[in-house]
Protein backbone atom coordinates (compact mmCIF):
# COMPACT_ATOMS: atom_id res chain seq x y z
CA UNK A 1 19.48 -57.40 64.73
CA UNK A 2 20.94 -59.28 61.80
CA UNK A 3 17.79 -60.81 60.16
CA UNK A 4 17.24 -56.57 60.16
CA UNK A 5 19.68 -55.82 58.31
CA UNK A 6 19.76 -58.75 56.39
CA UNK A 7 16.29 -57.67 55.49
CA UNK A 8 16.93 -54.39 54.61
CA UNK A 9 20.01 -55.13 52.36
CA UNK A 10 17.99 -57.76 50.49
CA UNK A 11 14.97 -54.79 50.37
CA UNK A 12 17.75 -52.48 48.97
CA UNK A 13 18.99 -54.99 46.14
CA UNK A 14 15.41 -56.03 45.46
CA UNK A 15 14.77 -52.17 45.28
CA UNK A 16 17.52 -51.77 42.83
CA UNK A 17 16.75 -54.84 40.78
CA UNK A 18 12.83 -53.75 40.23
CA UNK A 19 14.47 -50.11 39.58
CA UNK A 20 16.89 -51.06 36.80
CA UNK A 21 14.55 -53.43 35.29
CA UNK A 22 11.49 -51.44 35.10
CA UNK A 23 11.22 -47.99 32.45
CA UNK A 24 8.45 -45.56 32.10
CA UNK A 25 6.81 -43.88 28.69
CA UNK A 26 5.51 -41.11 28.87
CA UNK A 27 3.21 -39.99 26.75
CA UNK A 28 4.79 -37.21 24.74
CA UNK A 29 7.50 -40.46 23.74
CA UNK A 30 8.62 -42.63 22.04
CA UNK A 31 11.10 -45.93 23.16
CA UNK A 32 12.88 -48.33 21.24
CA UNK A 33 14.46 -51.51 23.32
CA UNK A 34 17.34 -53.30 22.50
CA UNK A 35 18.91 -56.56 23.00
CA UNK A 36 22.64 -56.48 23.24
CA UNK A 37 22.60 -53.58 20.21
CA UNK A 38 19.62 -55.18 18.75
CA UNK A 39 16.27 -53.61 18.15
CA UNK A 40 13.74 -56.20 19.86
CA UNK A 41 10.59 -54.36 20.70
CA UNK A 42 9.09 -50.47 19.63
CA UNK A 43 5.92 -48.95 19.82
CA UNK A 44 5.51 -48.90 23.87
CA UNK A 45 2.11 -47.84 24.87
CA UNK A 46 2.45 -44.85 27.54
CA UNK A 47 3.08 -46.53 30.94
CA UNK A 48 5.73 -48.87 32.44
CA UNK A 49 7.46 -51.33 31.13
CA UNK A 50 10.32 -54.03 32.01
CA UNK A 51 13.39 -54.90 30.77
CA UNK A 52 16.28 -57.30 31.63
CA UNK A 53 19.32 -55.03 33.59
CA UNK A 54 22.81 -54.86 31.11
CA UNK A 55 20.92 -57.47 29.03
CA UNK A 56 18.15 -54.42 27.56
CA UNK A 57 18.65 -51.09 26.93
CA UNK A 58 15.91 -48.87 26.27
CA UNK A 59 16.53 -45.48 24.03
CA UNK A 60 13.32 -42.89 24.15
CA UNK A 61 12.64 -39.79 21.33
CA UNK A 62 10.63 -36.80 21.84
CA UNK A 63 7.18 -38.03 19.77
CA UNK A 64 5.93 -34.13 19.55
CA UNK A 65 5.58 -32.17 16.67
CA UNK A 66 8.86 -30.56 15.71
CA UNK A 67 9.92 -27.22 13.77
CA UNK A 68 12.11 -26.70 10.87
CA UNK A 69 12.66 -22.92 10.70
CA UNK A 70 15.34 -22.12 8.52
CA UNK A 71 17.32 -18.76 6.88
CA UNK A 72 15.80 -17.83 3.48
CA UNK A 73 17.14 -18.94 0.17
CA UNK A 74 17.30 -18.36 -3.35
CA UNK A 75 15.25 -20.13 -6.24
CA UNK A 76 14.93 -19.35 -9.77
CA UNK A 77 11.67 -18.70 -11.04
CA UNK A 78 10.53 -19.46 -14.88
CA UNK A 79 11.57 -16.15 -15.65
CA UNK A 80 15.05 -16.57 -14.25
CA UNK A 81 14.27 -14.54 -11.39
CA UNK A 82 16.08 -14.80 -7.89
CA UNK A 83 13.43 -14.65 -5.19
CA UNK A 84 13.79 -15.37 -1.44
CA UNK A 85 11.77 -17.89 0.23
CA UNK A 86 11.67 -17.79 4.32
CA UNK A 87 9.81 -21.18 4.89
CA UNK A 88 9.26 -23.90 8.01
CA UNK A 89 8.86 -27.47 8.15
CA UNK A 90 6.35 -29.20 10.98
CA UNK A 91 7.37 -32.89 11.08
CA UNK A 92 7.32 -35.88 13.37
CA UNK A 93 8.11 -39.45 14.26
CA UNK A 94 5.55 -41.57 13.25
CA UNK A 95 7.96 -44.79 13.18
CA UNK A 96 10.73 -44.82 15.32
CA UNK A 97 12.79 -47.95 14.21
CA UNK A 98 12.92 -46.17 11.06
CA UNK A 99 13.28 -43.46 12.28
CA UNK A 100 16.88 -44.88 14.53
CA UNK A 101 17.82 -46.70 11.75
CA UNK A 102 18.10 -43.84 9.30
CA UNK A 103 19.31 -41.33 11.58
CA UNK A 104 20.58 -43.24 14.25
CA UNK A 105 18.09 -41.10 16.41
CA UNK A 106 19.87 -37.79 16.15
CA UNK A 107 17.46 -35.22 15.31
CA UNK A 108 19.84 -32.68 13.94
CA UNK A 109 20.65 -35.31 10.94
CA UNK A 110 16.61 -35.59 10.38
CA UNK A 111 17.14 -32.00 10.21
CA UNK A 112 19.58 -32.38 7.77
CA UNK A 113 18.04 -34.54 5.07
CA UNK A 114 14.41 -33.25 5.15
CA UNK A 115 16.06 -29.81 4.61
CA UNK A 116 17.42 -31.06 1.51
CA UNK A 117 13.84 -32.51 0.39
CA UNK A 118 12.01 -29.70 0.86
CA UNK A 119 15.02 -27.17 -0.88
CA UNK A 120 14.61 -29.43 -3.39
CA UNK A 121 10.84 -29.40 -3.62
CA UNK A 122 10.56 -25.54 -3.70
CA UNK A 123 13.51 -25.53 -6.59
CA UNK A 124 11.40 -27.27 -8.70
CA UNK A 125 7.91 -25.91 -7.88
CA UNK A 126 9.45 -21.94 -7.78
CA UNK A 127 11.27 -23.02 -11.06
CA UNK A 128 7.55 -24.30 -12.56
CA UNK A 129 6.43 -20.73 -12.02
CA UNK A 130 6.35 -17.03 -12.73
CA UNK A 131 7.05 -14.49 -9.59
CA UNK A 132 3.55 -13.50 -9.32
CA UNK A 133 2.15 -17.05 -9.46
CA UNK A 134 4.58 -17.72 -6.40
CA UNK A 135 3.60 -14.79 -4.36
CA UNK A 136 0.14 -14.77 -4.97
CA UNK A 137 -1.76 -16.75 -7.23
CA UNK A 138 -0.24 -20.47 -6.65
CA UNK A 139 1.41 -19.59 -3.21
CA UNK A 140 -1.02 -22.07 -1.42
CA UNK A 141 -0.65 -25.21 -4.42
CA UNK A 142 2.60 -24.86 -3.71
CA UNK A 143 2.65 -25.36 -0.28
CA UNK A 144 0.09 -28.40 -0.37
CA UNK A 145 2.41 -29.80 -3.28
CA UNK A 146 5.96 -29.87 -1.32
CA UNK A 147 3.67 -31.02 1.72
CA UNK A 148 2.82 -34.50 0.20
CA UNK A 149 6.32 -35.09 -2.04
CA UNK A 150 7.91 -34.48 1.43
CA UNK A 151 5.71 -36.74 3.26
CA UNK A 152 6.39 -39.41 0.48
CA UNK A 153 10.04 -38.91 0.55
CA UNK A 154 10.47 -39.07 4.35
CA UNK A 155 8.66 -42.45 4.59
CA UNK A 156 11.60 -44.53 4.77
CA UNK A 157 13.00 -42.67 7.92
CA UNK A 158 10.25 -42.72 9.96
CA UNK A 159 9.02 -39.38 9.48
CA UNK A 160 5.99 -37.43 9.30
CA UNK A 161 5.53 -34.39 7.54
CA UNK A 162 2.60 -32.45 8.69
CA UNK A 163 2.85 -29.13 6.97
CA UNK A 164 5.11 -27.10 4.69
CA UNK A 165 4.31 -22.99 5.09
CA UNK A 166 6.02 -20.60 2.90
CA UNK A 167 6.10 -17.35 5.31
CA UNK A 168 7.22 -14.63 2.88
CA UNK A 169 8.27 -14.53 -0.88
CA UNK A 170 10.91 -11.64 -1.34
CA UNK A 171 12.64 -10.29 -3.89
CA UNK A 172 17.10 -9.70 -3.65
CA UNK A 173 17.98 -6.63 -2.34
CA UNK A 174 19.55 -5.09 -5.16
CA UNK A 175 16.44 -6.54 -7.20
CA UNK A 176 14.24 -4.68 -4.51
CA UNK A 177 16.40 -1.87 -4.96
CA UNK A 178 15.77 -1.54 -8.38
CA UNK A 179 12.05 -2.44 -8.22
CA UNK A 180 11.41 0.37 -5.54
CA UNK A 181 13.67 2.80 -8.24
CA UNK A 182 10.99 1.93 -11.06
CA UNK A 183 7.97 2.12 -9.10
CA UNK A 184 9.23 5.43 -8.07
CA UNK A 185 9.72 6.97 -11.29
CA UNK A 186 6.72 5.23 -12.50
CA UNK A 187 4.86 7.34 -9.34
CA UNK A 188 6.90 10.38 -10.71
CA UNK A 189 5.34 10.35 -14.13
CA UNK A 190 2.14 9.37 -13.11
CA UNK A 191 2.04 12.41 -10.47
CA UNK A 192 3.76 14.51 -13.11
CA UNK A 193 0.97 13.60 -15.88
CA UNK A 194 -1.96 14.38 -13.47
CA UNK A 195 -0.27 17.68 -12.73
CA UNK A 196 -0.04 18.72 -16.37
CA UNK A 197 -3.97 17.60 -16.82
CA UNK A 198 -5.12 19.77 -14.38
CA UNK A 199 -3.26 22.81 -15.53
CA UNK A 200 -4.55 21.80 -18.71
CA UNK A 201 -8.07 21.51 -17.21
CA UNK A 202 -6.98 24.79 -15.10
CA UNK A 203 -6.26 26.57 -18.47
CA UNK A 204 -9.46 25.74 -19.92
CA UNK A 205 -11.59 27.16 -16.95
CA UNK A 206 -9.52 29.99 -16.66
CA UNK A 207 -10.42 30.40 -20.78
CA UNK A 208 -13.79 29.63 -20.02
CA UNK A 209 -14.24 32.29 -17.56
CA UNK A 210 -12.40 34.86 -19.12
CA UNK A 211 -14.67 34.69 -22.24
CA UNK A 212 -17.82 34.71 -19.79
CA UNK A 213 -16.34 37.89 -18.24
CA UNK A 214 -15.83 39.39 -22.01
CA UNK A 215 -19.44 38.07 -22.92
CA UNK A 216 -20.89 39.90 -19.70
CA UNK A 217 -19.26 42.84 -20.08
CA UNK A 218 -19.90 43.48 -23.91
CA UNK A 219 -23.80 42.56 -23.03
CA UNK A 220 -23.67 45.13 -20.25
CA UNK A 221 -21.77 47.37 -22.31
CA UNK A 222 -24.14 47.33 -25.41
CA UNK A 223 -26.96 47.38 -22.77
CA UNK A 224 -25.44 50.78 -21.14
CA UNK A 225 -25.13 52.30 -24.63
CA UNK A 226 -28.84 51.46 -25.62
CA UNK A 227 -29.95 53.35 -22.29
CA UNK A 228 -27.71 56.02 -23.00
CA UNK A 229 -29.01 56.65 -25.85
CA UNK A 230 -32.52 56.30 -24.99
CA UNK A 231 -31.77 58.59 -22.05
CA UNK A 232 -29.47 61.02 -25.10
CA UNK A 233 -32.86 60.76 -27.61
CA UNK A 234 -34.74 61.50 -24.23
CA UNK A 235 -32.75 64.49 -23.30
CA UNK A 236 -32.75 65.84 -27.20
CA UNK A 237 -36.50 65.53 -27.37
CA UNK A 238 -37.08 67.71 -23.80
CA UNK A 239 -34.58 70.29 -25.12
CA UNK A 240 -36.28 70.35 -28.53
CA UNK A 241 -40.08 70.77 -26.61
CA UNK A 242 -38.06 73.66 -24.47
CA UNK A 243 -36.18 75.10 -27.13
CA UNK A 244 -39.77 75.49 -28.84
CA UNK A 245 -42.20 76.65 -26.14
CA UNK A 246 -39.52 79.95 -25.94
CA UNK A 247 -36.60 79.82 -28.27
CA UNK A 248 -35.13 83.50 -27.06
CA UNK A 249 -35.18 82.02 -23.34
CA UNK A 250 -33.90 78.94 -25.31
CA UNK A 251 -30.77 81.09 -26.87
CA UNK A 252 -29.83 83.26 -23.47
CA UNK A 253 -29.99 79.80 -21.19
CA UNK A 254 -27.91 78.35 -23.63
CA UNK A 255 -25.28 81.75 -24.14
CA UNK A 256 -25.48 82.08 -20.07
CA UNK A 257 -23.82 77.78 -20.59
CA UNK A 258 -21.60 78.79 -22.53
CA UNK A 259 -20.11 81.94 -20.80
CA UNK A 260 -19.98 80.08 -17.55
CA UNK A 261 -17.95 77.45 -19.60
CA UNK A 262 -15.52 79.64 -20.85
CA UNK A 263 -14.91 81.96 -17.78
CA UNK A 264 -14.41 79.80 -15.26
CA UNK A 265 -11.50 81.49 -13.22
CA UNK A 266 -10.63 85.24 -12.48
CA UNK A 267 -7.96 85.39 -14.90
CA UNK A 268 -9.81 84.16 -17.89
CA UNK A 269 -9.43 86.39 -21.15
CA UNK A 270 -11.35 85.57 -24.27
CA UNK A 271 -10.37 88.49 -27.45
CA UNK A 272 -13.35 88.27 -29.69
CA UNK A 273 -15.16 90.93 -32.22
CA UNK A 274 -17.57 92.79 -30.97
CA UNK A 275 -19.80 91.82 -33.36
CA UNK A 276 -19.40 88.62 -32.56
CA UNK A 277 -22.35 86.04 -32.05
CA UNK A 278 -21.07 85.09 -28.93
CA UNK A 279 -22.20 88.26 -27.11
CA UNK A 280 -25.30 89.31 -29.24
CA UNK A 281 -27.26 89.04 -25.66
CA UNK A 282 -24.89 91.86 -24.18
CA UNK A 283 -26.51 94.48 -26.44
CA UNK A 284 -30.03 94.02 -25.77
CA UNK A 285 -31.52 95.13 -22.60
CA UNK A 286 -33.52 93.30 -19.98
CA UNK A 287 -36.68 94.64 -21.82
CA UNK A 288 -35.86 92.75 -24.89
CA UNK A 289 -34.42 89.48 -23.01
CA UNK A 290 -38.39 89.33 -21.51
């Protein structure tokens, strides 16, 4: 009964020997071991390793890609323009004694001083350049530019920078503001410009179409008067054929006209000589009129 448990407390310490002295990597990490404080071995292979208990101490960083995302800030441009760059940084450990020794492994203070590179790095390429050249036409230059002066500047603590991306290029506010104001009263007079071409263009159609309508009618009105007249000449030359085939028929048709002209109610009273022309058909009898 005592070799047992003699057995199992020497399994128990053996178990808590192997324990303390053994550490595992995983893949997504990396370790650093020391040696009373001192850095003594780095770049573990995933897998387990040993150490000597209180003697080693091992210290492990995340070895994934990490993110930078900050707030937007300001930068001159060449034409003494504010604009607002909203940027991230993708970065990692590539050497991890450096990487300690710099930042004494805090990831906040990498944070920190790669923030400051790459502020510094789009000061001076924003401040190279005119607004539209940032948005637009050397957005990606830039990008590839602060990429490798980062890279190069983060050498010496351990870091690798994979990729800087600009995600928007804005103007202030108030500069927005005013922008927007401009465009808008540029969109004003262009709107008011078209307007006033096509009543211009409106006028001239109208002009157009009114002189048509005057050219039509005077055609149809000349037109009208040359058939009226032919009709008139037509009408002369039937009477003058009648008048001459019987010009006493002629004279009464034409008297009969006019008295049916001039007495055309009941109350109708004409005071004329009796000698008059009018009635020189009253004195001749039916005989005669034949």
């Amino acid at each position: 009964m005592k070799s047992l448990n003699l057995l199992i407390i020497v399994g128990a310490i053996v178990g808590v020997v192997i324990w303390t002295a053994t550490f595992f990597v995983d893949e997504r990490e990396k370790a650093i071991k020391f040696q009373l404080g001192k850095i003594v071995q780095t770049n573990y292979s995933p897998g387990i390793h040993f150490q000597i208990p209180i003697w080693n101490n091992v210290r492990k960083f995340d070895a994934r890609i990490q993110t930078l995302d900050e707030k937007p800030e300001r930068y001159l441009t060449a034409e003494k323009k504010n604009v607002l760059v909203d940027s991230f940084v993708k970065w990692k450990i590539y050497d991890e004694k450096k990487f300690f020794i710099a930042t004494d492994g805090d990831f906040t203070r990498a944070n920190v001083r790669l923030s400051q590179i790459i502020k510094d790095g789009l000061r001076g390429a924003f401040g190279l350049r005119t607004v539209q050249e940032a948005v637009s036409g050397e957005r990606e230059e830039i990008m590839q530019t602060i990429t490798k002066h980062a890279d190069k500047q983060t050498e010496e603590f351990g870091i690798k920078v994979i990729d800087v991306r600009i995600k928007r290029v804005d103007l202030p506010k108030e500069i927005s503001n005013s922008v927007f104001a401009r465009m808008d009263a540029e969109r004003d007079r262009i709107a008011k410009e078209l307007r006033s071409q096509g009543s211009e263009a409106a006028e001239r159609i109208r002009a157009e179409a009114d002189r048509q309508r005057t050219v039509i009618l005077a055609n149809a009105t000349k037109e009208s008067q040359e058939l009226r007249g032919e009709g008139d000449g037509k009408a002369v030359e039937i009477y003058a054929e009648a008048y001459g085939a019987n010009e006493d028929f002629y004279s009464f048709y034409r008297s009969l006209e006019a008295y049916r002209q001039s007495f055309t109610g009941q109350n109708d009273l004409l005071v004329l000589n009796p000698d008059s022309k009018f009635f020189k058909h009253f004195d001749k009898t039916s005989k005669d009129v034949q």
